[in-house]
Protein backbone atom coordinates (compact mmCIF):
# COMPACT_ATOMS: atom_id res chain seq x y z
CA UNK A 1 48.72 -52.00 19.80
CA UNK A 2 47.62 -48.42 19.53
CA UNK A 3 45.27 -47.04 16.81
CA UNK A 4 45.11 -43.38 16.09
CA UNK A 5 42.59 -41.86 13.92
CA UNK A 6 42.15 -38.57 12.82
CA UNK A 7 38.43 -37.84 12.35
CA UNK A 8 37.45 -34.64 9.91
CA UNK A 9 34.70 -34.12 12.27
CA UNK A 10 32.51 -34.70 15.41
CA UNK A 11 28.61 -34.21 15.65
CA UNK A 12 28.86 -30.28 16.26
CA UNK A 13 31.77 -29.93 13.96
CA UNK A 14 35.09 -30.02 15.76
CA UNK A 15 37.82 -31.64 14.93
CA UNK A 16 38.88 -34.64 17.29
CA UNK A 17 41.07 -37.23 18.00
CA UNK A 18 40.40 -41.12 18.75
CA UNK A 19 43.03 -43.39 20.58
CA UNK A 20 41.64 -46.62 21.39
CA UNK A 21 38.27 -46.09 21.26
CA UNK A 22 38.90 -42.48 23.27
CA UNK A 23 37.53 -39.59 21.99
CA UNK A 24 39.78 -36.28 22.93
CA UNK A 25 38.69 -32.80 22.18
CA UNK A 26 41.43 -30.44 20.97
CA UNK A 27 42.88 -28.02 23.28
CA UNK A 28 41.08 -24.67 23.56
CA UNK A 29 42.48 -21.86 20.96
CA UNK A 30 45.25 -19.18 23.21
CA UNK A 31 44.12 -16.16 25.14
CA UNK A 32 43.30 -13.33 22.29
CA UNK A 33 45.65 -11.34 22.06
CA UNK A 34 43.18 -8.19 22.06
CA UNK A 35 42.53 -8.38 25.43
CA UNK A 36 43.79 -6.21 28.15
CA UNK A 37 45.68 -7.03 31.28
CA UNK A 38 44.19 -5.29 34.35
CA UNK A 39 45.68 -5.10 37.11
CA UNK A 40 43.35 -6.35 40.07
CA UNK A 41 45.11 -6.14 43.40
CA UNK A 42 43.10 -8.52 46.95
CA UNK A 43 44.05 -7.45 50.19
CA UNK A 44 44.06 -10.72 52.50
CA UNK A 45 42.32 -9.99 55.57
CA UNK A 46 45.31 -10.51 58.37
CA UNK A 47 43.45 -13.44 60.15
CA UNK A 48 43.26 -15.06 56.34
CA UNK A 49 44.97 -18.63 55.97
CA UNK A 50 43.90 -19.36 52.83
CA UNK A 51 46.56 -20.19 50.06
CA UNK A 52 47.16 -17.34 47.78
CA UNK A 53 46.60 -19.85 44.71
CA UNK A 54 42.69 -20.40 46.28
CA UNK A 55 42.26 -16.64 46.26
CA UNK A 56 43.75 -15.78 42.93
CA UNK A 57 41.11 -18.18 41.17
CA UNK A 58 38.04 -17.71 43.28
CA UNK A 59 39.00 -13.84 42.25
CA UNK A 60 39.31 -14.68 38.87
CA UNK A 61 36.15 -16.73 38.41
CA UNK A 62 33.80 -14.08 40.24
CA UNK A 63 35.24 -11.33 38.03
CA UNK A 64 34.34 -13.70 35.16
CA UNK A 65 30.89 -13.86 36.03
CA UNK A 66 30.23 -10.47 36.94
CA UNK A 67 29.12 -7.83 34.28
CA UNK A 68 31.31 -4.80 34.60
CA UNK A 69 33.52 -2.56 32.59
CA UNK A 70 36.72 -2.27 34.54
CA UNK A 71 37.72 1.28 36.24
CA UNK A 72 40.07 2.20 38.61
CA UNK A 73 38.48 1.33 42.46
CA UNK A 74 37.31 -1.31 44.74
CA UNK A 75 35.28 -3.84 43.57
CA UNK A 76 32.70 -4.93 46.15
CA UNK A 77 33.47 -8.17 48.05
CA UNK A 78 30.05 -10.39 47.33
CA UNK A 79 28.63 -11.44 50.07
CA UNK A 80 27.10 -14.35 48.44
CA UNK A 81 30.81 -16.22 47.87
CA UNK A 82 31.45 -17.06 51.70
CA UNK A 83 35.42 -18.07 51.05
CA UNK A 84 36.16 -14.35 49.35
CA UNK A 85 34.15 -13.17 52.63
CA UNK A 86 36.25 -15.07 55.14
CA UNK A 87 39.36 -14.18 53.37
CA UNK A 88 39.20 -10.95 51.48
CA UNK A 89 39.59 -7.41 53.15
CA UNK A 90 39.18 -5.51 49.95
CA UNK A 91 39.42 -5.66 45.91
CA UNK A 92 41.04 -3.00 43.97
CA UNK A 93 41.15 -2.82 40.04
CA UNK A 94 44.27 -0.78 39.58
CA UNK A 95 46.37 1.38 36.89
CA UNK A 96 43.38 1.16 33.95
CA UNK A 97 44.66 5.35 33.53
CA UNK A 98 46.02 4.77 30.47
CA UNK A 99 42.51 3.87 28.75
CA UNK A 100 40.79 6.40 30.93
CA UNK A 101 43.15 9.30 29.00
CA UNK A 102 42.02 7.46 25.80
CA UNK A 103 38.29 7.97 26.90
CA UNK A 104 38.10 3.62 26.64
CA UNK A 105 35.78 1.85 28.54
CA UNK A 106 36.87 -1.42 29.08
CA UNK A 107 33.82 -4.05 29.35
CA UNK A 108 34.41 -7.72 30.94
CA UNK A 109 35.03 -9.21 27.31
CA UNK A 110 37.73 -7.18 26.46
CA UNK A 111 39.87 -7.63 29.66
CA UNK A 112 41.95 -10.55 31.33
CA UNK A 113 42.34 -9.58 34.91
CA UNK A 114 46.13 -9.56 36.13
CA UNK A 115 45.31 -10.87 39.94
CA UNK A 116 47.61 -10.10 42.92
CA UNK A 117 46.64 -11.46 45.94
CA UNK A 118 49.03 -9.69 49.05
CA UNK A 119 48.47 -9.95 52.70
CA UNK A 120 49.95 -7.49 55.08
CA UNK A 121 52.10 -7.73 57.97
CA UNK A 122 50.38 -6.55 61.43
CA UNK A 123 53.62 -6.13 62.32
CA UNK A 124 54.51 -3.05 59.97
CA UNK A 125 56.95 -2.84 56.89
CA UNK A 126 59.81 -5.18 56.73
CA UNK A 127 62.14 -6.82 54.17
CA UNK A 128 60.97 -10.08 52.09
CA UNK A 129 63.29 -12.82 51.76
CA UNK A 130 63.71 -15.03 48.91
CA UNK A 131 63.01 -18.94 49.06
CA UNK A 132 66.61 -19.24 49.94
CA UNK A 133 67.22 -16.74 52.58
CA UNK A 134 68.64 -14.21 50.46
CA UNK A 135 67.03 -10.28 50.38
């Protein structure tokens, strides 16, 4: 038998649900809609084997913790996160023009970063193929 119980609130105040004895916090409240996607392109370096996954969040999570209002250029690599070290030829926080012409500064808080993570070919250009063979 399953009991469900709605409580009106916790100890700090936030609603929560209990299911056999299990006490579940809500889910967290949706990306706000004020913030700004920035694009933020990573060069892999071209002995890099890490999954492109890996490098999109260890990206994300050291632009979260870093102070910075978000211009067009490289971001430095920090040499105190070994795995973007190993894996990471360069950072670039790209197409922010259309703020610049507004004289906006965008700060940390105001931005979700738009990640890319690409690794070129030492072999030159050449055409991509889809997962089923196709151009």
């Amino acid at each position: 038998m399953e009991i469900s119980l709605q409580s009106a609130t916790d100890n700090c105040g936030a609603d929560t649900l209990e299911q056999n004895g299990i006490v579940s916090e809500p889910p967290p409240p949706p990306l706000a809609e004020d913030k700004v996607l920035v694009s933020v392109e990573v060069c892999l370096k071209p002995s890099s084997t890490a999954q492109i996954e890996d490098v999109r969040s260890a990206v994300e999570i050291m632009l979260e913790k870093r102070s910075l209002s978000y211009i067009d250029g490289p971001v430095p690599v920090p040499l105190d996160n070994s795995f973007l070290v190993e894996n990471v030829q360069r950072i670039c926080i790209c197409d922010t023009d259309e703020w610049v012409e507004n004289h906006d500064i965008l700060l940390f808080w105001q931005v979700k970063p738009d990640v890319h993570v690409f690794q070129l070919s030492e072999e030159g250009s050449c055409e991509e193929l889809s997962g089923d063979g196709n151009l």
